[in-house]
N, C-alpha and C. Protein backbone atom coordinates (compact mmCIF):
# COMPACT_ATOMS: atom_id res chain seq x y z
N UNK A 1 17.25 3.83 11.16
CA UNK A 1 17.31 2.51 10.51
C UNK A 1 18.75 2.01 10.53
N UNK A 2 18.81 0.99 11.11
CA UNK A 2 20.30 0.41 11.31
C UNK A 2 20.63 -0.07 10.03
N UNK A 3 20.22 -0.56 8.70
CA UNK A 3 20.32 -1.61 7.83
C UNK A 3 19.89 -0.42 6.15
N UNK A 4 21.18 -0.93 5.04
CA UNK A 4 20.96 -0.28 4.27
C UNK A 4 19.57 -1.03 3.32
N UNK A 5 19.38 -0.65 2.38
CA UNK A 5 18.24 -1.20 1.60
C UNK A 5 19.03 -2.84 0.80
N UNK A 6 20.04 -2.70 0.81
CA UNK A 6 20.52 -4.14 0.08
C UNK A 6 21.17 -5.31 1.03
N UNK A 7 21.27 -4.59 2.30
CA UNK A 7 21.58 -5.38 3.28
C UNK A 7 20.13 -6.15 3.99
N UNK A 8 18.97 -5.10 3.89
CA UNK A 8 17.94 -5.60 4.86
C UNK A 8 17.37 -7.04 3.19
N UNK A 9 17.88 -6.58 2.27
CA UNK A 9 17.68 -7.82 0.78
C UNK A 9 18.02 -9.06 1.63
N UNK A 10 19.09 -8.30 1.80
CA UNK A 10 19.82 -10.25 1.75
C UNK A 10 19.18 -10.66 3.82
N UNK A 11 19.10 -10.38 4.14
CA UNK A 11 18.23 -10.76 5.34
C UNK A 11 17.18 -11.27 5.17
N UNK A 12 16.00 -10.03 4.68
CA UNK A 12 15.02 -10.74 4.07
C UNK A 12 15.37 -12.41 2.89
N UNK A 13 16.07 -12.33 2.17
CA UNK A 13 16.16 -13.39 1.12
C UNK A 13 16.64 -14.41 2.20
N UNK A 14 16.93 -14.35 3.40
CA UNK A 14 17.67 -15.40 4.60
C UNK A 14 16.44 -15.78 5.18
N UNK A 15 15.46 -15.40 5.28
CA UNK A 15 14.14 -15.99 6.15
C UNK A 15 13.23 -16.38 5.34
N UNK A 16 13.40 -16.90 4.13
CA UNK A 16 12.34 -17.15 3.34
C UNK A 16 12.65 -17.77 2.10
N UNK A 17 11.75 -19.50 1.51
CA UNK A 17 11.84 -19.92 0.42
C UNK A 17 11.95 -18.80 -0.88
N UNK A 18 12.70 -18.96 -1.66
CA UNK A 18 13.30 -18.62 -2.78
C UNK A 18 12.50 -18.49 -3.70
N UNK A 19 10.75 -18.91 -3.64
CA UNK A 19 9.44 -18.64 -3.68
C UNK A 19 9.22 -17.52 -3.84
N UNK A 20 8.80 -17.23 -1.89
CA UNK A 20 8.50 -16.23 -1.70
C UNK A 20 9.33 -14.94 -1.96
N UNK A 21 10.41 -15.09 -1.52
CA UNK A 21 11.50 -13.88 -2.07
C UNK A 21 11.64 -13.82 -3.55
N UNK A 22 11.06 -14.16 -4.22
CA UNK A 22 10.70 -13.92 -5.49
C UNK A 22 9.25 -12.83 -5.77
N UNK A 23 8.50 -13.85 -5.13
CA UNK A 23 7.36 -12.96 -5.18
C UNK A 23 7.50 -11.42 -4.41
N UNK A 24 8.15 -11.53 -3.15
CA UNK A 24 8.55 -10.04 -2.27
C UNK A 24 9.54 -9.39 -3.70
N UNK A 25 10.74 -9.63 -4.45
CA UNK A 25 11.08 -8.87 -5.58
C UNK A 25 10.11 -7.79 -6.42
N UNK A 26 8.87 -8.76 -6.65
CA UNK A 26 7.51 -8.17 -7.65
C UNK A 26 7.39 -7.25 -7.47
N UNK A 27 7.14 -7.72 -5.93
CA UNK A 27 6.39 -6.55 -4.75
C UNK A 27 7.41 -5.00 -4.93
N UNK A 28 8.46 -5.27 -4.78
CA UNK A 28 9.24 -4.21 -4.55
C UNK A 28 9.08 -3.25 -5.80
N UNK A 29 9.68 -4.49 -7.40
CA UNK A 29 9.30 -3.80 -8.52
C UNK A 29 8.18 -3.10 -9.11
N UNK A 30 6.64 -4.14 -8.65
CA UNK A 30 5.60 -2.69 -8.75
C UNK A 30 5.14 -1.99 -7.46
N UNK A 31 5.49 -1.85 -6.38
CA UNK A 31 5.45 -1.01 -6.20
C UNK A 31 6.31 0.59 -6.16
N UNK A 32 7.53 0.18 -7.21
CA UNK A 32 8.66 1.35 -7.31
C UNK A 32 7.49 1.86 -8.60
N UNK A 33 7.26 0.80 -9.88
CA UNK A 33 6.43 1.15 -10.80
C UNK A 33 5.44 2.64 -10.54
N UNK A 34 4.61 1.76 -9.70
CA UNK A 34 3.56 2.78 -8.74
C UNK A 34 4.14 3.83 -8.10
N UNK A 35 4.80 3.81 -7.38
CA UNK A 35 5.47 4.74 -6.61
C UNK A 35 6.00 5.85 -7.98
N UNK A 36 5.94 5.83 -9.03
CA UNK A 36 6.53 6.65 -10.14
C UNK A 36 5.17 7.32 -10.77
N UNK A 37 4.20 6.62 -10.83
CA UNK A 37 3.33 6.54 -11.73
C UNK A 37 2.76 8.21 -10.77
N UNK A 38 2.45 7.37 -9.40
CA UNK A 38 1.50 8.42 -8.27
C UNK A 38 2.43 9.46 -7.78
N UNK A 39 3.54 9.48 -8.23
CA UNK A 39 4.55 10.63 -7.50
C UNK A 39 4.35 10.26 -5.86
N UNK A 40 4.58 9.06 -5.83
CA UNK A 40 4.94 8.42 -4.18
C UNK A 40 6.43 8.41 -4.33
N UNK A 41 6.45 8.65 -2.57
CA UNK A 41 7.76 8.55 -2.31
C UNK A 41 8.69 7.04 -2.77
N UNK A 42 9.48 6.86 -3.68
CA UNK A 42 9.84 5.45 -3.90
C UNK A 42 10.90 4.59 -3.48
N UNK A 43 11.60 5.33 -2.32
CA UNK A 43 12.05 4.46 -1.55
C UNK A 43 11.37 4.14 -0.25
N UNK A 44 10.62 4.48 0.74
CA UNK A 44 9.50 4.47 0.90
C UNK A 44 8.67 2.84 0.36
N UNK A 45 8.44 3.05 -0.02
CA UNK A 45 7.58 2.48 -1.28
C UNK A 45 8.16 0.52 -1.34
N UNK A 46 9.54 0.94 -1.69
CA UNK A 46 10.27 -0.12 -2.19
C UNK A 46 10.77 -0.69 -0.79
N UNK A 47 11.05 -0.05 -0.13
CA UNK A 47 11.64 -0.36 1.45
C UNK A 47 10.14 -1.50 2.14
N UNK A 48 8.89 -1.17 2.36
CA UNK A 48 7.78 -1.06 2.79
C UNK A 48 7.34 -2.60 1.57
N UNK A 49 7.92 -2.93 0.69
CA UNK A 49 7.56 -4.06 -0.16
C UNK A 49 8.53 -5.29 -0.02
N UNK A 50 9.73 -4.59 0.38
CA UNK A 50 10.75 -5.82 0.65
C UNK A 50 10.75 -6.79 2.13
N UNK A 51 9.93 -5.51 2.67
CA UNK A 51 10.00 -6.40 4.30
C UNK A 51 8.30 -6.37 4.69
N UNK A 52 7.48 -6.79 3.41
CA UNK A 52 6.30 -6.98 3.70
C UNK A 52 5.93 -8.34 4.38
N UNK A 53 6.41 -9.46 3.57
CA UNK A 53 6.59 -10.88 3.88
C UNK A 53 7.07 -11.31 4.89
N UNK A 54 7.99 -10.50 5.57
CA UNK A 54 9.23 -11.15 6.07
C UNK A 54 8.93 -11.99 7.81
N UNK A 55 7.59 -11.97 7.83
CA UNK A 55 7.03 -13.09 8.67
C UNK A 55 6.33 -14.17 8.45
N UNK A 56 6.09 -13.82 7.27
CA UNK A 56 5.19 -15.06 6.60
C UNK A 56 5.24 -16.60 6.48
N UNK A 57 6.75 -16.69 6.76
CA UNK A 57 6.74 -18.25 6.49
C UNK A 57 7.68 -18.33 8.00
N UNK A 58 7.63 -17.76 9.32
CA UNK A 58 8.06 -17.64 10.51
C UNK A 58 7.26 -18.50 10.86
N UNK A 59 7.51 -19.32 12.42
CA UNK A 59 7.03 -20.16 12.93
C UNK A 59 4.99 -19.51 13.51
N UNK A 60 4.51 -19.83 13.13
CA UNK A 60 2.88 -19.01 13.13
C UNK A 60 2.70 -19.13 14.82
N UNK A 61 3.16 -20.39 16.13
CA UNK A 61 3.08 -19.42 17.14
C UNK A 61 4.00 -18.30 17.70
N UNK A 62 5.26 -18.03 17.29
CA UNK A 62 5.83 -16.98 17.63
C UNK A 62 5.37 -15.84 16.86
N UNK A 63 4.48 -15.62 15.86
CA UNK A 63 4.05 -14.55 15.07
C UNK A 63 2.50 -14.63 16.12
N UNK A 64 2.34 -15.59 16.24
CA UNK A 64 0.81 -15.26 17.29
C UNK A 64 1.51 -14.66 18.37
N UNK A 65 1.98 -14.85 19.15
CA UNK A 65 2.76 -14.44 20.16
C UNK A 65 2.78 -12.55 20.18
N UNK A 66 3.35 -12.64 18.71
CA UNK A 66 3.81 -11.02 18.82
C UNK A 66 2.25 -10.51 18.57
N UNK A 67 1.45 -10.97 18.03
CA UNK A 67 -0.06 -10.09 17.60
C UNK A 67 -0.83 -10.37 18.80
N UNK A 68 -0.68 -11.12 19.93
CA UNK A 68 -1.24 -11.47 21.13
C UNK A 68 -1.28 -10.46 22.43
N UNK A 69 0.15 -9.84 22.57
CA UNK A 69 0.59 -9.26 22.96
C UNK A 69 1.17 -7.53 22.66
N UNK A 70 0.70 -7.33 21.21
CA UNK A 70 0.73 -5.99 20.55
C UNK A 70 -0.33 -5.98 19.79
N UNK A 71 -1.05 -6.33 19.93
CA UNK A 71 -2.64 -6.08 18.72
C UNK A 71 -3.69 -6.27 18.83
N UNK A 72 -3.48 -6.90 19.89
CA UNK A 72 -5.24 -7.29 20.50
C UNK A 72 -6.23 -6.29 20.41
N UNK A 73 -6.02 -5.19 20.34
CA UNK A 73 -7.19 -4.45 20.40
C UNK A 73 -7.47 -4.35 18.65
N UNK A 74 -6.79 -4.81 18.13
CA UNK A 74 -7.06 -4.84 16.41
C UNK A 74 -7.67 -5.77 15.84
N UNK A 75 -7.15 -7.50 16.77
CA UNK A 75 -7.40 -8.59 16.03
C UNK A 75 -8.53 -9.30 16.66
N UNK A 76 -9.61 -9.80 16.07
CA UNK A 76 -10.49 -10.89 16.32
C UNK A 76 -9.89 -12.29 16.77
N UNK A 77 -10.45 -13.22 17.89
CA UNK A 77 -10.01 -14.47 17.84
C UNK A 77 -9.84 -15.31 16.64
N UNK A 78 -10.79 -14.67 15.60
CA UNK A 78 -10.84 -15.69 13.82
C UNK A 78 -9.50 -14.99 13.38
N UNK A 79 -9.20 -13.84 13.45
CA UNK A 79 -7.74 -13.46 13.21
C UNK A 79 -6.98 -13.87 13.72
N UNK A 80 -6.37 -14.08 14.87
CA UNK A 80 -5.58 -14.67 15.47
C UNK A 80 -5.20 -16.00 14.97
N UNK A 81 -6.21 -16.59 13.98
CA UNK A 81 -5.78 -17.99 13.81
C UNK A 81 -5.71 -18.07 12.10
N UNK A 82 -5.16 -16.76 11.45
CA UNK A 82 -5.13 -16.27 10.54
C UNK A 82 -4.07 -15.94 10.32
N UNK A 83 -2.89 -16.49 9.38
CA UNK A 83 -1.60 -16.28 9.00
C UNK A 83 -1.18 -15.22 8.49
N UNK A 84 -2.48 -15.37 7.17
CA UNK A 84 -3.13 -14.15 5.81
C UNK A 84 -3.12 -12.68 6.87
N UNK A 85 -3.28 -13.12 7.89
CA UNK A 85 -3.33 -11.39 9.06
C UNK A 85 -2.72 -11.19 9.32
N UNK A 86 -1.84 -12.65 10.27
CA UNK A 86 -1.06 -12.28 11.29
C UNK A 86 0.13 -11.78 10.91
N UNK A 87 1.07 -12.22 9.74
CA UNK A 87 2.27 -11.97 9.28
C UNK A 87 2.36 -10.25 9.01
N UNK A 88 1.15 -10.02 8.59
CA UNK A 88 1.65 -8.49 8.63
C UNK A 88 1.75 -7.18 9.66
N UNK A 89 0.90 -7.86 10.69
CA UNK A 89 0.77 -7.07 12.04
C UNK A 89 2.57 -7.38 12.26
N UNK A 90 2.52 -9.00 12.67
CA UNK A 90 4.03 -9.36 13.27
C UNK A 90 5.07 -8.47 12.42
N UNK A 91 4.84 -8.94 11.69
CA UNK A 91 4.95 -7.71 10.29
C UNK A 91 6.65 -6.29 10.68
N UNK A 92 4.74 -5.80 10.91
CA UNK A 92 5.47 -4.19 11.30
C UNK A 92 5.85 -4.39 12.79
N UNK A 93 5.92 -5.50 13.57
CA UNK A 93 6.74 -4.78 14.85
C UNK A 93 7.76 -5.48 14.52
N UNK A 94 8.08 -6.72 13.87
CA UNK A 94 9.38 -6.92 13.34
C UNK A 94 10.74 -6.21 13.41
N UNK A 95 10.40 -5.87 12.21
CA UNK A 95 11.02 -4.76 11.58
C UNK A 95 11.06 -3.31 12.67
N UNK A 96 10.17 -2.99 12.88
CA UNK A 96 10.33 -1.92 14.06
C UNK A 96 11.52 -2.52 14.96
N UNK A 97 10.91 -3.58 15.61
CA UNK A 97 12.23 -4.14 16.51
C UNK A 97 13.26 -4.33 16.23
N UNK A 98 13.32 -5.15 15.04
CA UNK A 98 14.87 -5.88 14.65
C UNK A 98 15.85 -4.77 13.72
N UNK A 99 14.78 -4.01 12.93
CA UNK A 99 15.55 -3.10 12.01
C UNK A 99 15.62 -1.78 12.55
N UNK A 100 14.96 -1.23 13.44
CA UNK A 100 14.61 -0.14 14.08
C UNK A 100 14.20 0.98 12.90
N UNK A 101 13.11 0.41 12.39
CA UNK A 101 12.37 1.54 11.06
C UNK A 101 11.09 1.96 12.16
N UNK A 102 10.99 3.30 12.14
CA UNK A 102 10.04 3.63 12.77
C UNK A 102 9.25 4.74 11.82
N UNK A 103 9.28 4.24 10.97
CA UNK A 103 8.57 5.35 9.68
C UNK A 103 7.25 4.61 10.13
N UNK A 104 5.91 5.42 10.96
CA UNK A 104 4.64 5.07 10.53
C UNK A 104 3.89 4.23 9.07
N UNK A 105 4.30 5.74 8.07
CA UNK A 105 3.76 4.65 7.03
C UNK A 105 4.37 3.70 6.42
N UNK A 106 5.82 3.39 6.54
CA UNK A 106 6.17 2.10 6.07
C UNK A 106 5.68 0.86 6.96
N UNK A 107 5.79 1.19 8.56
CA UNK A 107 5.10 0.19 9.06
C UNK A 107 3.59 -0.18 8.62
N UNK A 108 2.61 1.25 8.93
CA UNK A 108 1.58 0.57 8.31
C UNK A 108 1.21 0.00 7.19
N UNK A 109 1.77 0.05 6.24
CA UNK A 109 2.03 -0.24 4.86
C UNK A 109 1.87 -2.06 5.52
N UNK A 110 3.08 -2.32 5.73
CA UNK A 110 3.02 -3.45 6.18
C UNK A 110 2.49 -4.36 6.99
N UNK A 111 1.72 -3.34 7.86
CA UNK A 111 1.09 -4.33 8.37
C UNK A 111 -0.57 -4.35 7.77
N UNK A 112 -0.95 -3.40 6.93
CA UNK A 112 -2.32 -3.78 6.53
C UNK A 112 -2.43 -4.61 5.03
N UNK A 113 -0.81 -4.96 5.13
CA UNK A 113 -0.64 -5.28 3.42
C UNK A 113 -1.73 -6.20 2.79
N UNK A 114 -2.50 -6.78 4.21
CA UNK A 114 -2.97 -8.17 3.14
C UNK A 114 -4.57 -8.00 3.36
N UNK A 115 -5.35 -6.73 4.72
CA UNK A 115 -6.32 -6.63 4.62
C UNK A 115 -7.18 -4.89 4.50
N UNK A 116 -5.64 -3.97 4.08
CA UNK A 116 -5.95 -2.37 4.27
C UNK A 116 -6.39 -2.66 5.67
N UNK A 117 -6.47 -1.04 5.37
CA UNK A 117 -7.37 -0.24 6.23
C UNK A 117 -8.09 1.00 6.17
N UNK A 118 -8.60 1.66 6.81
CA UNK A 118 -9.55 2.93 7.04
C UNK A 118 -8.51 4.02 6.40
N UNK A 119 -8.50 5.09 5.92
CA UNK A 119 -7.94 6.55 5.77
C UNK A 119 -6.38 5.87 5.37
N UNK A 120 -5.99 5.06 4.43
CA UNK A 120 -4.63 4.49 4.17
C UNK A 120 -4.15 5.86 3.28
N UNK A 121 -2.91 5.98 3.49
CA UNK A 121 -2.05 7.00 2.98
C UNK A 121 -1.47 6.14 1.47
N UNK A 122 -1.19 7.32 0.29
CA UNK A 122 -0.96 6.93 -1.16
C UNK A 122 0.23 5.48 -0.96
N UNK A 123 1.33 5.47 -0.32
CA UNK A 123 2.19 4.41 0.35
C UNK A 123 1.53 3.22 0.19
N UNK A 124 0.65 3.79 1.57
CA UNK A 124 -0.02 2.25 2.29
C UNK A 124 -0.97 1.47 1.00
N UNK A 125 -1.64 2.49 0.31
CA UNK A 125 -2.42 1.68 -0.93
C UNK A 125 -1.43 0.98 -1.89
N UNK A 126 -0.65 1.41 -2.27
CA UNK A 126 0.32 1.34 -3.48
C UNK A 126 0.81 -0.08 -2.48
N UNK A 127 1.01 -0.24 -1.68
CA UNK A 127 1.75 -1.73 -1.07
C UNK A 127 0.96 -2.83 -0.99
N UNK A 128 -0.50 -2.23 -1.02
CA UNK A 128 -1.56 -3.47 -0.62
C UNK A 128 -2.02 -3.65 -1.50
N UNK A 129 -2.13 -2.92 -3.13
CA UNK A 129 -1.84 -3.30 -4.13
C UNK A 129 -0.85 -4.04 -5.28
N UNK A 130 0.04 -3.55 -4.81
CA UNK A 130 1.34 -3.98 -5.71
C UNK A 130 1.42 -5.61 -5.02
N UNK A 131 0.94 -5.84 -3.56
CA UNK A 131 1.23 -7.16 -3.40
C UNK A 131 0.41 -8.19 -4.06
N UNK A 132 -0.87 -7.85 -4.67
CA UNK A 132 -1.95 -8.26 -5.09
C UNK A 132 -1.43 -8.53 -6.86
N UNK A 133 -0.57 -7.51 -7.23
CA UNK A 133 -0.89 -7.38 -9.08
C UNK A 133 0.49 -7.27 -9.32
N UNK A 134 1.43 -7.58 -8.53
CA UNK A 134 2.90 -7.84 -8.92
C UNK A 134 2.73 -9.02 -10.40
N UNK A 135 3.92 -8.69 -11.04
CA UNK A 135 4.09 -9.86 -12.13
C UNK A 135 4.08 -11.36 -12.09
N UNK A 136 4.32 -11.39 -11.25
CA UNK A 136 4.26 -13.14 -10.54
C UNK A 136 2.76 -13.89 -10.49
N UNK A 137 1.68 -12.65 -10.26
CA UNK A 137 0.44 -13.48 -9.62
C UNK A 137 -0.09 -13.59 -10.82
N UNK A 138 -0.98 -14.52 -10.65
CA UNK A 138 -1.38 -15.38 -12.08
C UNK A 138 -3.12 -15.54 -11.22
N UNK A 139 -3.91 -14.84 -11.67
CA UNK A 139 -5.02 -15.22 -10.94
C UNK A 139 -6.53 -14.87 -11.97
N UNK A 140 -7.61 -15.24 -12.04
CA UNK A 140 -8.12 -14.88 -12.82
C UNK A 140 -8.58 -13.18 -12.58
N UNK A 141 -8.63 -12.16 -13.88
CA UNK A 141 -8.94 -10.86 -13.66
C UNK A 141 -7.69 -10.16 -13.06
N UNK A 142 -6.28 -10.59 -12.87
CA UNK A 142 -5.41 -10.33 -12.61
C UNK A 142 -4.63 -8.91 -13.43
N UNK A 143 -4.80 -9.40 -14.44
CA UNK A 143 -4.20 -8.68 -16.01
C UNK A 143 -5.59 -7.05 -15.83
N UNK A 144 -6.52 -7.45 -15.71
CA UNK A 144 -7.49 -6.18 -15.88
C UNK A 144 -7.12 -5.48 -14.37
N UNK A 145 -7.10 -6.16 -13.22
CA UNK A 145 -6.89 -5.14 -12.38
C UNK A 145 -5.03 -4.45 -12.29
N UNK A 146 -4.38 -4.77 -12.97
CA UNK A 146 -3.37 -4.04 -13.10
C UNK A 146 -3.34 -3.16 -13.96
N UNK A 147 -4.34 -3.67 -15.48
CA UNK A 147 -3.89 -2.20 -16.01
C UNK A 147 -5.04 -1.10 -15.71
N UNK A 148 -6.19 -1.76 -14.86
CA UNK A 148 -7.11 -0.24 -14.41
C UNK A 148 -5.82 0.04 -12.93
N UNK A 149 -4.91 -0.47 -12.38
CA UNK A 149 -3.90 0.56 -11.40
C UNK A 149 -2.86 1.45 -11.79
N UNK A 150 -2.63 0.79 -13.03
CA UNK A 150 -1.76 1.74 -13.70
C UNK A 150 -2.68 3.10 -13.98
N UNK A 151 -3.74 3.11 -14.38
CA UNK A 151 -4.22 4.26 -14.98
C UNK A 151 -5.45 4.73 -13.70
N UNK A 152 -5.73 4.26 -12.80
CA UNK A 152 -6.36 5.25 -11.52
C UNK A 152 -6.04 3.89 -10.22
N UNK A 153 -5.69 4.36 -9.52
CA UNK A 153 -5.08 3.30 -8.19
C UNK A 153 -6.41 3.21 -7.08
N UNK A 154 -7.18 4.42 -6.90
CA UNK A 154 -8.24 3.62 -6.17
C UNK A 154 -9.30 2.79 -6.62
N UNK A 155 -9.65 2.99 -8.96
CA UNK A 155 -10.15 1.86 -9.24
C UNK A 155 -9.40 0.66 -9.12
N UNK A 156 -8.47 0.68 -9.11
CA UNK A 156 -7.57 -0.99 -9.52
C UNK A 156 -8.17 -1.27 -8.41
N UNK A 157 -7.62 -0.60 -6.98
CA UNK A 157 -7.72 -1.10 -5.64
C UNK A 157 -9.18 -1.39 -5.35
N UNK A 158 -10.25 -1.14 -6.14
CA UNK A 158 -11.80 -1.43 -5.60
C UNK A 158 -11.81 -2.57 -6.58
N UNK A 159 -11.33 -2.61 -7.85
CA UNK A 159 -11.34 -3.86 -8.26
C UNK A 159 -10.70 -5.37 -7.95
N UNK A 160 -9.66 -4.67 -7.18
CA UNK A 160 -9.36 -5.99 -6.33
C UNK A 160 -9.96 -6.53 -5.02
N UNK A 161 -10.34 -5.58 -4.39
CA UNK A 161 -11.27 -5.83 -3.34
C UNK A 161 -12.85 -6.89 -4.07
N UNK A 162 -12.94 -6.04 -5.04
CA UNK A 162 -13.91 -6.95 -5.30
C UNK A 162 -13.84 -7.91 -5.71
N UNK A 163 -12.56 -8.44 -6.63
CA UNK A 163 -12.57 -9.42 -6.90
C UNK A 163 -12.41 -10.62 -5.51
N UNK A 164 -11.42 -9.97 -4.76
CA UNK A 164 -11.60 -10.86 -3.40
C UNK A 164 -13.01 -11.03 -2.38
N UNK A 165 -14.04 -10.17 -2.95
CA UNK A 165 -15.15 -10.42 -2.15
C UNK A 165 -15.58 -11.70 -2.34
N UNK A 166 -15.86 -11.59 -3.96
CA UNK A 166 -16.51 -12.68 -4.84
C UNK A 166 -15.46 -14.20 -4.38
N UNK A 167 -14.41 -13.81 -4.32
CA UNK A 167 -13.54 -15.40 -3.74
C UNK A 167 -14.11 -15.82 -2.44
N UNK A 168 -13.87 -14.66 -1.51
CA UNK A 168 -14.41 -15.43 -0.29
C UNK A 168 -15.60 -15.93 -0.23
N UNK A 169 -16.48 -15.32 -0.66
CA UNK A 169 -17.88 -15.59 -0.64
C UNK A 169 -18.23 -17.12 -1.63
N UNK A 170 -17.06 -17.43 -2.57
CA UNK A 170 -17.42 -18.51 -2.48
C UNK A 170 -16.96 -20.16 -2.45
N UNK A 171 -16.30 -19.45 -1.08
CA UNK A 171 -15.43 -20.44 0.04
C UNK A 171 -16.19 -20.21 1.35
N UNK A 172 -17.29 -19.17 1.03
CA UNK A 172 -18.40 -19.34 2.11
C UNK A 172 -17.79 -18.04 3.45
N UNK A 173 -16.90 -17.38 2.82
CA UNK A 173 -16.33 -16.35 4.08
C UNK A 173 -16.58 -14.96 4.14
N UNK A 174 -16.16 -14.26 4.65
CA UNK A 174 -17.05 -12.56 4.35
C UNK A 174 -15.65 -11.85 4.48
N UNK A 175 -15.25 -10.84 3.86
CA UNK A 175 -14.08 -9.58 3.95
C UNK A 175 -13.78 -9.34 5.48
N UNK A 176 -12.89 -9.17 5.22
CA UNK A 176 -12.28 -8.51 6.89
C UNK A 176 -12.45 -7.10 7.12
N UNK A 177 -13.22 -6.81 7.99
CA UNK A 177 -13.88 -5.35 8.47
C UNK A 177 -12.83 -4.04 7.55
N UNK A 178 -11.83 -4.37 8.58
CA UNK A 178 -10.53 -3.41 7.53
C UNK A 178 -11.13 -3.43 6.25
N UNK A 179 -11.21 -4.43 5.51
CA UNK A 179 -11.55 -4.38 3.72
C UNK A 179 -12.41 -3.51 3.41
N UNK A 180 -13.73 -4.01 4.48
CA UNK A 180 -15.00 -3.07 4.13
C UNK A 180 -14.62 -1.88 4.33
N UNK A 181 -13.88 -1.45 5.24
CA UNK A 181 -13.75 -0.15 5.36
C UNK A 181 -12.75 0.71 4.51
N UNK A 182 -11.97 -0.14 3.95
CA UNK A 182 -10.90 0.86 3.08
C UNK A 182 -11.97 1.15 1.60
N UNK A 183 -12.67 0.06 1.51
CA UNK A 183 -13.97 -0.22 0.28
C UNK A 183 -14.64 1.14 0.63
N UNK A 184 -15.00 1.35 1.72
CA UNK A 184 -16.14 2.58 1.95
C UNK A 184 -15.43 3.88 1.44
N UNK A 185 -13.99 3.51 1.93
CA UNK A 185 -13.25 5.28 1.59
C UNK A 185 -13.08 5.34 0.19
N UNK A 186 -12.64 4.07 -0.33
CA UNK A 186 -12.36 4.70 -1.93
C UNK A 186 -13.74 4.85 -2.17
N UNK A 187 -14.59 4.03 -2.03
CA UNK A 187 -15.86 4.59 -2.54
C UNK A 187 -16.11 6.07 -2.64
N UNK A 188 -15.93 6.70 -1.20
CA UNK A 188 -16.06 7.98 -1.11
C UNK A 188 -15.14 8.66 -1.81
N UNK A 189 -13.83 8.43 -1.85
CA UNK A 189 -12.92 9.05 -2.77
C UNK A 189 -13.51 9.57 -4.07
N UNK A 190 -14.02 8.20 -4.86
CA UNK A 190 -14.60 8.04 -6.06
C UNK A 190 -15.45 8.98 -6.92
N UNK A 191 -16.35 8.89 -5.56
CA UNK A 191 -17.40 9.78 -5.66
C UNK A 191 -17.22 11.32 -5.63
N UNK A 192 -16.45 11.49 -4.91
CA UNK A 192 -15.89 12.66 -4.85
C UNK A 192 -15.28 13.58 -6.06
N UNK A 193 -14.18 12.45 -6.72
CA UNK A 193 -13.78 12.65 -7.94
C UNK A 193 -14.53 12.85 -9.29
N UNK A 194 -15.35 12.77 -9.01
CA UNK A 194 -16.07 12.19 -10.47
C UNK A 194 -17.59 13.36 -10.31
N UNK A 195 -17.44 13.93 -9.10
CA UNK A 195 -18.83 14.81 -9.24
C UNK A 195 -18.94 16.04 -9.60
């Protein structure tokens, strides 16, 4: 990694409304929270939250560009025309490229931040959560799915999934495969735990 953790700050805080680098702060703060709670690694953790965004408000065809040409075998044409996706794929080669972080799970962290995925490592959950229930978001059921993450992280995380089912569905849209499938593992997790 060429870039210390307060240097890749102020980079990140250079590509992005004063908004969003607010909201990426949250991100960082619960997921260090989390990262304490689960005995996750927390720099890791905090590294993997600061440069989650950091394509998000990039020009959307040069972020198509990079998921066109590195992801196709991941992304649907309805993805492709999907910001909510694309920023986090562009995401992790970003940062791979520009910062030269080649930590797997911080990349994946980042790039499934906004739809999981299959077999996600304690990291990768804790990021695709914390971006969801940081202090900033104000959403209804917001407040209940943070404090069921504080006290078990794959309920919070099925409660947010679900709460996003129920949104899409009634804006008329269905979960992104990834979703269903990270849904199936905690399920199984769950079950597992509890028998």
């Amino acid at each position: 990694m060429k870039y210390n953790f307060n240097q890749l700050k102020e980079i990140v805080k250079s590509k992005m409304s004063l908004k969003r680098f607010t909201h990426t702060l949250g991100v960082v703060e619960m997921a260090g929270k989390l990262a304490d709670i689960y005995k996750a690694d927390v720099e890791k953790c905090k590294l993997a939250a600061l440069l989650h965004d950091i394509c998000k408000e990039m020009d959307m065809e040069y972020i198509k560009n990079i998921c066109k040409n590195n992801f196709l075998n991941e992304l649907s044409d309805e993805d492709l025309e999907n910001n909510e996706i694309l920023h986090g794929f562009a995401g992790a080669y970003y940062v791979n490229k520009e910062f030269g972080i080649e930590d797997s799970e911080v990349l994946n962290a980042i790039k499934y931040h906004t739809i999981g995925s299959k077999d996600m490592t304690l990291v990768e959950k804790i990021i695709y959560i914390a971006d969801a229930i940081e202090y900033g978001r104000n959403y209804p059921s917001v407040t209940e799915i943070r404090e069921e993450t504080f006290k078990d992280l794959n309920k919070g995380i099925l409660m947010e999934i679900e709460h996003k089912e129920k949104y899409l569905e009634s804006i008329g849209k269905k979960s992104h495969p990834n979703t269903s499938q990270l849904k199936e593992n905690i399920l199984t997790e769950l079950s597992k735990t509890y028998l």
